[in-house]
C-alpha atoms as a PDB file:
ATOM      1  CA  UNK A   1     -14.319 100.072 201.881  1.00  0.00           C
ATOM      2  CA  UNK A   2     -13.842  98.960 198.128  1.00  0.00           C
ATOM      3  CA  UNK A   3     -11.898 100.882 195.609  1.00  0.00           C
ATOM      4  CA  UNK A   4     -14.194 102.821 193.179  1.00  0.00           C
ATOM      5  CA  UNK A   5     -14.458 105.310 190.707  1.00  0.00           C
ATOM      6  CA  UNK A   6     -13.352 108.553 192.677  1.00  0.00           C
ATOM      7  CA  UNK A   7     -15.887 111.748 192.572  1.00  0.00           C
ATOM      8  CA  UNK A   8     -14.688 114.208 189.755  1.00  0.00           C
ATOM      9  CA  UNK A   9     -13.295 117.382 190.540  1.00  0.00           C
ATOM     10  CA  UNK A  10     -14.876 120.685 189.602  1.00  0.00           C
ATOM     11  CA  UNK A  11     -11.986 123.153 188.197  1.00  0.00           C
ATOM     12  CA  UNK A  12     -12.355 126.520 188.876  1.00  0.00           C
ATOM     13  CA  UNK A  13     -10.271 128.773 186.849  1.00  0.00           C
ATOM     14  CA  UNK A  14      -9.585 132.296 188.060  1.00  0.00           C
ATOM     15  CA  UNK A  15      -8.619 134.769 185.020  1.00  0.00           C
ATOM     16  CA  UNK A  16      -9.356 138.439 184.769  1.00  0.00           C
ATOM     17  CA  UNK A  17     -12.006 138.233 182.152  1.00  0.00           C
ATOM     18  CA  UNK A  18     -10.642 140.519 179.603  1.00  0.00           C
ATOM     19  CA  UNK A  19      -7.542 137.955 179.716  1.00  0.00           C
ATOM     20  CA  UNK A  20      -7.077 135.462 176.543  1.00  0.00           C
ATOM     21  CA  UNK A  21      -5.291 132.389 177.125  1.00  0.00           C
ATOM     22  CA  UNK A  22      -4.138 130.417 173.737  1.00  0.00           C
ATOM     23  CA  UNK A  23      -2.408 127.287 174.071  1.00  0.00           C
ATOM     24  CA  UNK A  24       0.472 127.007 171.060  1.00  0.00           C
ATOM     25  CA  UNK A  25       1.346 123.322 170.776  1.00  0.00           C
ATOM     26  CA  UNK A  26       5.502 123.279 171.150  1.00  0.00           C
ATOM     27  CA  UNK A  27       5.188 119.542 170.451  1.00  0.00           C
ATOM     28  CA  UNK A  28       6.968 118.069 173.391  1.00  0.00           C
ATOM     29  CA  UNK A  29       4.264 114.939 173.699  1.00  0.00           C
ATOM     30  CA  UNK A  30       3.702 115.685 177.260  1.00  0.00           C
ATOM     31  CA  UNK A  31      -0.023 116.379 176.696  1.00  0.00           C
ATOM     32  CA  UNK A  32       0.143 112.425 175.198  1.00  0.00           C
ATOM     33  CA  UNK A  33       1.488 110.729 177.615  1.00  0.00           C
ATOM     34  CA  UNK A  34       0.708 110.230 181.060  1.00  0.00           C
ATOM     35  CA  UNK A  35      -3.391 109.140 179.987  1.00  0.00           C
ATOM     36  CA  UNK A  36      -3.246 106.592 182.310  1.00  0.00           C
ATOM     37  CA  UNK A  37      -3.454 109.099 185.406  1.00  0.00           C
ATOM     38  CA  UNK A  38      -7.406 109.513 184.209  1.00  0.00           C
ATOM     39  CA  UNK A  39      -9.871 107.524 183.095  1.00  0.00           C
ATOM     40  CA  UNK A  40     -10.978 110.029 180.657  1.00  0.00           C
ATOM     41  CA  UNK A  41      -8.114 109.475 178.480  1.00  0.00           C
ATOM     42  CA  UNK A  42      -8.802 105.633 178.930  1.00  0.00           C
ATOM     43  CA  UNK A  43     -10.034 105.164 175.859  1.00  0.00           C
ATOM     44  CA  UNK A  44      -6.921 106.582 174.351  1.00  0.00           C
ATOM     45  CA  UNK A  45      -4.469 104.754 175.843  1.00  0.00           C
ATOM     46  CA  UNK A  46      -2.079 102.424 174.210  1.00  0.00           C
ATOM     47  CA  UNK A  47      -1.636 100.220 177.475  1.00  0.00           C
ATOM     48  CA  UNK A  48       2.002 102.389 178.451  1.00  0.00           C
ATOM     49  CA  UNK A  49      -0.221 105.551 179.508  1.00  0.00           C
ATOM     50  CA  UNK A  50       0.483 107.174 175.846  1.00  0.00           C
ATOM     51  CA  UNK A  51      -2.127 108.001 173.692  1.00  0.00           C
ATOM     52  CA  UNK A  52      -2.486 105.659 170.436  1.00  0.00           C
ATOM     53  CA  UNK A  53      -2.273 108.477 168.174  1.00  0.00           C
ATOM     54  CA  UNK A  54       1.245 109.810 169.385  1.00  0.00           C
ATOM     55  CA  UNK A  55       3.785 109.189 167.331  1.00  0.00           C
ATOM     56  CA  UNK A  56       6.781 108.363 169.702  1.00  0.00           C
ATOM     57  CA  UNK A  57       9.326 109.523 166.710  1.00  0.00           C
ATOM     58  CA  UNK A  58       8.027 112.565 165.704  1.00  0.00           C
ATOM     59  CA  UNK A  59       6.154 113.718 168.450  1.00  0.00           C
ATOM     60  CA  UNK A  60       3.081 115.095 166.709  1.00  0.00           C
ATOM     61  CA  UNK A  61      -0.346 113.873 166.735  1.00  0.00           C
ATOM     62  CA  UNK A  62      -1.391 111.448 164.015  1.00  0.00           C
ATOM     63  CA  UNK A  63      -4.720 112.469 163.852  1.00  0.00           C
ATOM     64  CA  UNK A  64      -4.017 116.449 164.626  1.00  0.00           C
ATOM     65  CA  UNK A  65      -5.994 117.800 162.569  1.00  0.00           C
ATOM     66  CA  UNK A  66      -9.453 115.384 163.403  1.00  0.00           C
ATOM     67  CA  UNK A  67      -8.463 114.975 166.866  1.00  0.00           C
ATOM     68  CA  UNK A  68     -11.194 114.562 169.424  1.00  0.00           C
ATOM     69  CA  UNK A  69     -12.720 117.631 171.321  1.00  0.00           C
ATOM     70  CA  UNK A  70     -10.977 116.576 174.720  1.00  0.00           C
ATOM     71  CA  UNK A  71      -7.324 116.744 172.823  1.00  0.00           C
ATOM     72  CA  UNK A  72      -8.065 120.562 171.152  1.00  0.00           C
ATOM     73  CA  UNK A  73      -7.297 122.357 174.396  1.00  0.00           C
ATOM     74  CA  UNK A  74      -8.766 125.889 173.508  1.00  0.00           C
ATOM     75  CA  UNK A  75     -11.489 124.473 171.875  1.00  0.00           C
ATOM     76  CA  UNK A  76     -12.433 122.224 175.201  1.00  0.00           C
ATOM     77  CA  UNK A  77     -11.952 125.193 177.705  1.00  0.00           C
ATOM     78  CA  UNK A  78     -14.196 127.281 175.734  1.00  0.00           C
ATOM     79  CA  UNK A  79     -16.832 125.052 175.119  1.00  0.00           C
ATOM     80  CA  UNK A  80     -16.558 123.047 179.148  1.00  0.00           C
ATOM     81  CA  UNK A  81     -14.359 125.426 181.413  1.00  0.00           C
ATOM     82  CA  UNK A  82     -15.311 129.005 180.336  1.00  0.00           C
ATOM     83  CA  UNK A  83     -18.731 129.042 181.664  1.00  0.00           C
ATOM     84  CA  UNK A  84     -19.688 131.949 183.894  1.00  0.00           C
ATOM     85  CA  UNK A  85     -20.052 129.234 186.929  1.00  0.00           C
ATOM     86  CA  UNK A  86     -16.419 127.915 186.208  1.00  0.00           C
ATOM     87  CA  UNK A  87     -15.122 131.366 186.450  1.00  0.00           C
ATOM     88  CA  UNK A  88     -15.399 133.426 190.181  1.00  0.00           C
END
């Protein structure tokens, strides 16, 4: 058997639905780094699993502010994990 893509997951996320989750951005670079665990962050990756627009230093986001939809966590649940068939 050769080594493919593997199928993508569905996430199902469980909340009560008056419940608001907002993510608050404590800059630790952890969201950055580790890219290399999926290829949807491929095309963000630096070649050492960080993202090209982390700056190692600082630890904020070069490009913060114009970032791509799959960086702006609240903006990405609501518009690709909020759905009623994400939610049970």
């Amino acid at each position: 058997m050769g080594e493919g893509p593997q199928p993508v997951q569905t996430l199902v996320v469980q909340h009560a639905s008056s419940t608001s989750i907002v993510f608050t951005c404590t800059k630790c670079g952890l969201c950055c780094k580790n890219l290399d665990k999926s290829m949807v962050y491929a095309h963000l990756d630096r070649g050492d699993g960080t993202c090209i627009n982390f700056d190692s230093h600082s630890h904020i986001c070069k490009i913060y502010s114009s970032r791509p939809l799959i960086c702006r966590v609240d903006d990405f649940y609501e518009q690709n994990l909020s759905a009623p068939e994400f939610i049970e």
